[in-house]
Protein backbone atom coordinates (compact mmCIF):
# COMPACT_ATOMS: atom_id res chain seq x y z
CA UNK A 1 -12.87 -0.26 6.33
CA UNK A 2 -12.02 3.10 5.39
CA UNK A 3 -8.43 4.81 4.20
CA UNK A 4 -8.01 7.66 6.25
CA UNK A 5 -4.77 10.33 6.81
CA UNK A 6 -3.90 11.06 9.86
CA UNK A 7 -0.87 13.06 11.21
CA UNK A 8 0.77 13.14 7.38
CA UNK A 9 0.27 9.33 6.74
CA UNK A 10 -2.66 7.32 5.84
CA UNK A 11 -3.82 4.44 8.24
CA UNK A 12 -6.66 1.97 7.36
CA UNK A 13 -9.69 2.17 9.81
CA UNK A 14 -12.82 -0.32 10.48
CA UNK A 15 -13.40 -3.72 11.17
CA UNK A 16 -9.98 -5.93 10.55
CA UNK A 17 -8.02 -3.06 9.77
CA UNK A 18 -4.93 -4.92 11.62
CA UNK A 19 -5.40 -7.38 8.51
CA UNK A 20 -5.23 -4.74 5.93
CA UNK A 21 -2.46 -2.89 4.12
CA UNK A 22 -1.72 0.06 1.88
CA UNK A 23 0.39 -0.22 -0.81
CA UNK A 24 1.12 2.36 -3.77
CA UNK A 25 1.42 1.41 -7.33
CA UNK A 26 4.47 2.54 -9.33
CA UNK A 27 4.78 2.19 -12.96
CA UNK A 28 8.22 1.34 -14.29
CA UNK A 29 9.88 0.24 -17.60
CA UNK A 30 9.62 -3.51 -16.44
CA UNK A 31 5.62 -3.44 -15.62
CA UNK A 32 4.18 -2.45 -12.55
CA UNK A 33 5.83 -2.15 -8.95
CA UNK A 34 4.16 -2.55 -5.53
CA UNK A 35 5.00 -0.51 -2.82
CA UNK A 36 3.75 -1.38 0.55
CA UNK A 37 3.67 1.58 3.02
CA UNK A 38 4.38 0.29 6.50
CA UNK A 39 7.69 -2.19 5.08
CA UNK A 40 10.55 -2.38 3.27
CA UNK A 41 9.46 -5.19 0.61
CA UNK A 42 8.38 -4.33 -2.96
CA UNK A 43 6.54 -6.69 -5.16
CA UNK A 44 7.04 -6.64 -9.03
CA UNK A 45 4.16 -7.54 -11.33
CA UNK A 46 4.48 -8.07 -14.60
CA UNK A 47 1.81 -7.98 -17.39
C-alpha cells in the first residue's frame, strides 16, 4: 500500500486499500487526539 494525494486529498492505494485508513495525529493538552480523514469520529489516547 502506498499514501498517495490525489485531487487535494490523500487516498491509500495497493492491495486492501478498502481496509485501510488515514488518520492525522493532533497533540492537545489532554494527550494525543486521532483524527480519521474520511469520518466524523475522533479517538483520544492518553499516555
Amino acid at each position: 500500500m502506498k499514501l498517495v494525494q490525489q485531487n487535494g486529498h490523500w487516498e491509500i492505494e495497493g492491495p486492501e486499500s478498502d481496509r485501510a485508513r488515514i488518520a492525522f495525529a493532533v497533540l492537545s493538552d489532554d494527550g494525543l487526539t486521532y483524527q480519521f480523514a474520511d469520518c466524523a469520529a475522533e479517538e483520544s489516547v492518553r499516555p
